[in-house]
Protein backbone atom coordinates (compact mmCIF):
# COMPACT_ATOMS: atom_id res chain seq x y z
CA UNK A 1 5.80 30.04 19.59
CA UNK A 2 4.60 26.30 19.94
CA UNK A 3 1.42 25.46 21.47
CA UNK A 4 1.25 22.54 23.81
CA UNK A 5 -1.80 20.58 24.31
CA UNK A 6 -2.04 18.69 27.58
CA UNK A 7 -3.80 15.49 26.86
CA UNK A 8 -6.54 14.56 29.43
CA UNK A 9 -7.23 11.33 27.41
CA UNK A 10 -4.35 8.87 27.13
CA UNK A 11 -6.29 6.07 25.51
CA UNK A 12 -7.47 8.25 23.08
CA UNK A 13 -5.49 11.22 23.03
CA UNK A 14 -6.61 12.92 19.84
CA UNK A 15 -10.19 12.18 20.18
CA UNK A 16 -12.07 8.55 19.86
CA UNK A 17 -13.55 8.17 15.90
CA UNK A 18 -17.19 8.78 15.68
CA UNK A 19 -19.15 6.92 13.04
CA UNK A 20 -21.82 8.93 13.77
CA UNK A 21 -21.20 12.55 13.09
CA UNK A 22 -20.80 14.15 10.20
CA UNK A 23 -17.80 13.47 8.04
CA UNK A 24 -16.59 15.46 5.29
CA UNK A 25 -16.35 13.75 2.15
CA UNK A 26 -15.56 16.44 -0.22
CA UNK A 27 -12.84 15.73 -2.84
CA UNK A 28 -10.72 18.08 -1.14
CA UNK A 29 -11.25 16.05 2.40
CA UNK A 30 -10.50 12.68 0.75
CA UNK A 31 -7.78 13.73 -1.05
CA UNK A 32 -6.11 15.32 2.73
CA UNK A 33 -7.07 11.75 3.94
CA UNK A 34 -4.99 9.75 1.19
CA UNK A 35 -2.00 12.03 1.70
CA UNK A 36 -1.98 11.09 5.14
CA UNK A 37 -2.27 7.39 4.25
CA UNK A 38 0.27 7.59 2.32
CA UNK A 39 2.45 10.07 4.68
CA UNK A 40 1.68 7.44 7.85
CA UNK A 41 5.12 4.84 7.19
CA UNK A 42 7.74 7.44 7.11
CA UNK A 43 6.20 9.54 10.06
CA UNK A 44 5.39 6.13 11.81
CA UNK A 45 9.02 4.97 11.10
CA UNK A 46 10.28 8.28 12.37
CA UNK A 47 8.11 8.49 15.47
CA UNK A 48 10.49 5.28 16.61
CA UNK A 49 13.89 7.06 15.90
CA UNK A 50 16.82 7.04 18.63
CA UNK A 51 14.26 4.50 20.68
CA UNK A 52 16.27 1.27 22.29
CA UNK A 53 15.33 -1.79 22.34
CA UNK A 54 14.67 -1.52 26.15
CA UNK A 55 12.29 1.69 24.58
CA UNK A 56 10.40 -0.78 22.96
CA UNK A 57 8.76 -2.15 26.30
CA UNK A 58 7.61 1.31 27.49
CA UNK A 59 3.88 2.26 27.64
CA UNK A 60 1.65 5.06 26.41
CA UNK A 61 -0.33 4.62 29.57
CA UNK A 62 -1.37 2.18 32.42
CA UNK A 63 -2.51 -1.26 31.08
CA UNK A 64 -1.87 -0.12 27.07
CA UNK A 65 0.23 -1.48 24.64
CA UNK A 66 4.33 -1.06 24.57
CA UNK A 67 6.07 0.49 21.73
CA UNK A 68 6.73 -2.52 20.17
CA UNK A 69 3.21 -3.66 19.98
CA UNK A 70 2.54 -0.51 18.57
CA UNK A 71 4.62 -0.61 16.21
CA UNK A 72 3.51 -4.33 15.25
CA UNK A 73 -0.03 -3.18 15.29
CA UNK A 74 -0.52 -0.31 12.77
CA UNK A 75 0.73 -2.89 9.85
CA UNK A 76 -1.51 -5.61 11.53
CA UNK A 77 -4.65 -2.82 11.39
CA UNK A 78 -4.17 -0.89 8.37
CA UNK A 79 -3.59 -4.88 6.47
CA UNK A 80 -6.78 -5.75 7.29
CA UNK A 81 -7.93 -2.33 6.28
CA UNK A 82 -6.32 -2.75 3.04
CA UNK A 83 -8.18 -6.55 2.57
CA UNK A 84 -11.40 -4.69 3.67
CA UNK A 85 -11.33 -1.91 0.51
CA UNK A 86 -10.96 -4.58 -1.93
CA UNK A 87 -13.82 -6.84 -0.48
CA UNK A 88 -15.69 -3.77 -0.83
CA UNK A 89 -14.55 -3.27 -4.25
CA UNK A 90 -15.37 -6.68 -5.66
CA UNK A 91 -18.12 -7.80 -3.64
CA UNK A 92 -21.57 -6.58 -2.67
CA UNK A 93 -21.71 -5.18 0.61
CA UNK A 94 -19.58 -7.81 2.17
CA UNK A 95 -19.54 -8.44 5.41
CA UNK A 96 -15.79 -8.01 7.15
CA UNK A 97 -13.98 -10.43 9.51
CA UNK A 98 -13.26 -8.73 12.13
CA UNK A 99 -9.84 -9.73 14.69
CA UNK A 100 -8.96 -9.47 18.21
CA UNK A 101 -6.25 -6.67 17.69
CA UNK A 102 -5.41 -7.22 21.75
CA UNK A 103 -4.79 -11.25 20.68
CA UNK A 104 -2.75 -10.63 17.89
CA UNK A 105 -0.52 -8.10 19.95
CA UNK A 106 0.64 -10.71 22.09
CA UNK A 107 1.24 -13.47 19.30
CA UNK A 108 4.62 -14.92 19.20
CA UNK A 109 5.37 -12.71 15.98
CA UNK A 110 5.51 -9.69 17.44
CA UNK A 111 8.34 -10.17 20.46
CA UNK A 112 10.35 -11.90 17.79
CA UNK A 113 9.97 -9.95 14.73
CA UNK A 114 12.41 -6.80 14.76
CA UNK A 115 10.16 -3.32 14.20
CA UNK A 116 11.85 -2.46 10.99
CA UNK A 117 10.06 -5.58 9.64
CA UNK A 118 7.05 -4.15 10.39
CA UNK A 119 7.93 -0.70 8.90
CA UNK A 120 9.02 -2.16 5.85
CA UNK A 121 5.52 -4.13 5.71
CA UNK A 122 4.04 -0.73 6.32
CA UNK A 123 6.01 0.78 3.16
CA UNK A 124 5.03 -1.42 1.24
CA UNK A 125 1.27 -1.81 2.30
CA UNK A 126 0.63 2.28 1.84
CA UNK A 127 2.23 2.69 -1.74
CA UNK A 128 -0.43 -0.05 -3.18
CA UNK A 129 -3.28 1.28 -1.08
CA UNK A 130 -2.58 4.62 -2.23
CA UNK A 131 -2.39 3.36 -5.55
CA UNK A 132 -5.84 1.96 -5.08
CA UNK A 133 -7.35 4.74 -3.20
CA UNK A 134 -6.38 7.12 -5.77
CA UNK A 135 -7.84 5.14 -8.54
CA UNK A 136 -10.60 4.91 -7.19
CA UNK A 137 -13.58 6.59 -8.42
CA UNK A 138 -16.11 8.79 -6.29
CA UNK A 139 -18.99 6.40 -7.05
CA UNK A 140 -16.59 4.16 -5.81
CA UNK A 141 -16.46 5.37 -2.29
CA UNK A 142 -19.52 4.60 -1.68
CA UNK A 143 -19.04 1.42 -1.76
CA UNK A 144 -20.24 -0.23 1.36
CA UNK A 145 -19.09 -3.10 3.66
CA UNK A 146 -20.45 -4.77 7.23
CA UNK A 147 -18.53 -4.64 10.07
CA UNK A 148 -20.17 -7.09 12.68
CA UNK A 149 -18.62 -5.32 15.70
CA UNK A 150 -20.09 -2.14 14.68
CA UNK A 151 -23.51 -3.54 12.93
CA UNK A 152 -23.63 -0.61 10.40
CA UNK A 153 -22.74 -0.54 6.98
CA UNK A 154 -19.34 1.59 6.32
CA UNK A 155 -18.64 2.97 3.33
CA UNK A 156 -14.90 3.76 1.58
CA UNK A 157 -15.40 7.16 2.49
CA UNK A 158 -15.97 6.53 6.48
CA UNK A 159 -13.45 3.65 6.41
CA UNK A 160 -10.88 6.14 4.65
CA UNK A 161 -11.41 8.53 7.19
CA UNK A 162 -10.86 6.28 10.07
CA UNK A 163 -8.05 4.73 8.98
CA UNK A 164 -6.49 8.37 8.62
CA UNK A 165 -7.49 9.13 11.96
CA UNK A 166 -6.39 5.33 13.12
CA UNK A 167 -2.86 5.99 11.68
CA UNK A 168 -2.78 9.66 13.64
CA UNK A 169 -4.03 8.31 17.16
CA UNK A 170 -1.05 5.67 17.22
CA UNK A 171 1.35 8.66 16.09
CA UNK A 172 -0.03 10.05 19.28
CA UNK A 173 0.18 7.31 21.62
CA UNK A 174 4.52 6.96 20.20
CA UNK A 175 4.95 10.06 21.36
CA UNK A 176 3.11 9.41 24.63
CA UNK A 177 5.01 7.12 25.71
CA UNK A 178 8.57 8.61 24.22
């Protein structure tokens, strides 16, 4: 018997992130965190089956973004995630450039660039970052970078975990608006 959840919250309809409680960051958590990483582009891709291209203008909710900027976005996000791991990696504590996610969702790219571009991009992105993430050491996780917006130092661990959860709360807003 399935379980429906009625979501209250349609900006953020499996919870916002919090940087500030606790977050596991056992081996066993990170590892469940990489799998999804590395799970996101097929279940992403697959979230977008049978939808039309008049789909693509459909919204998860009042005022947010249409499939198709969705499906534009995650790549866009999870790129600049990618950049921001290796900064961290091969800098000291650098401090991230930050973009205007709601600017680049209504650059010219994104009403002419078909969504399986934009899958493929994600493909691709995931197998090196799960390369990287699971070369990556424990010491290495610590590893810290500056995000102005946020005016905290983040570490791989926290990033990791927000760009698992990042990857699930678009999943959720697909299926909102499917």
């Amino acid at each position: 018997m399935a379980i429906h959840t009625i979501v209250t919250d349609l900006q953020y309809p499996i919870g916002r992130f919090s940087f500030d409680e606790p977050i596991d960051m056992s081996p066993i958590a990170r590892a469940a965190r990489i799998d999804a990483i590395a799970r996101l582009p097929e279940r992403f891709r697959g979230g977008f089956e049978g939808v039309t291209t008049q789909d693509l203008g459909r919204r998860y909710r009042p005022g947010g973004w249409t499939l198709l900027q969705l499906a534009h976005h995650v790549p866009d996000s999870h790129l600049n995630g990618f950049v921001r791991f290796k900064l961290a990696l091969t800098e000291e504590v650098p401090t991230i450039r930050p973009f205007d996610e709601n600017a680049w969702s209504i650059l010219g790219d994104v009403p002419s660039t078909p969504i399986e571009v934009s899958f493929d991009l994600l493909d691709a992105l995931h197998a090196r970052w799960v390369v990287l993430l699971r070369s990556m050491s424990p010491r290495e996780f610590t590893r810290t970078y500056v995000h102005p917006a946020h005016t905290r130092f983040i570490t791989l661990d926290v990033a990791l975990a927000l760009y698992a959860w990042h990857g699930e709360h678009h999943l959720a807003h697909v299926r909102l608006a499917r």
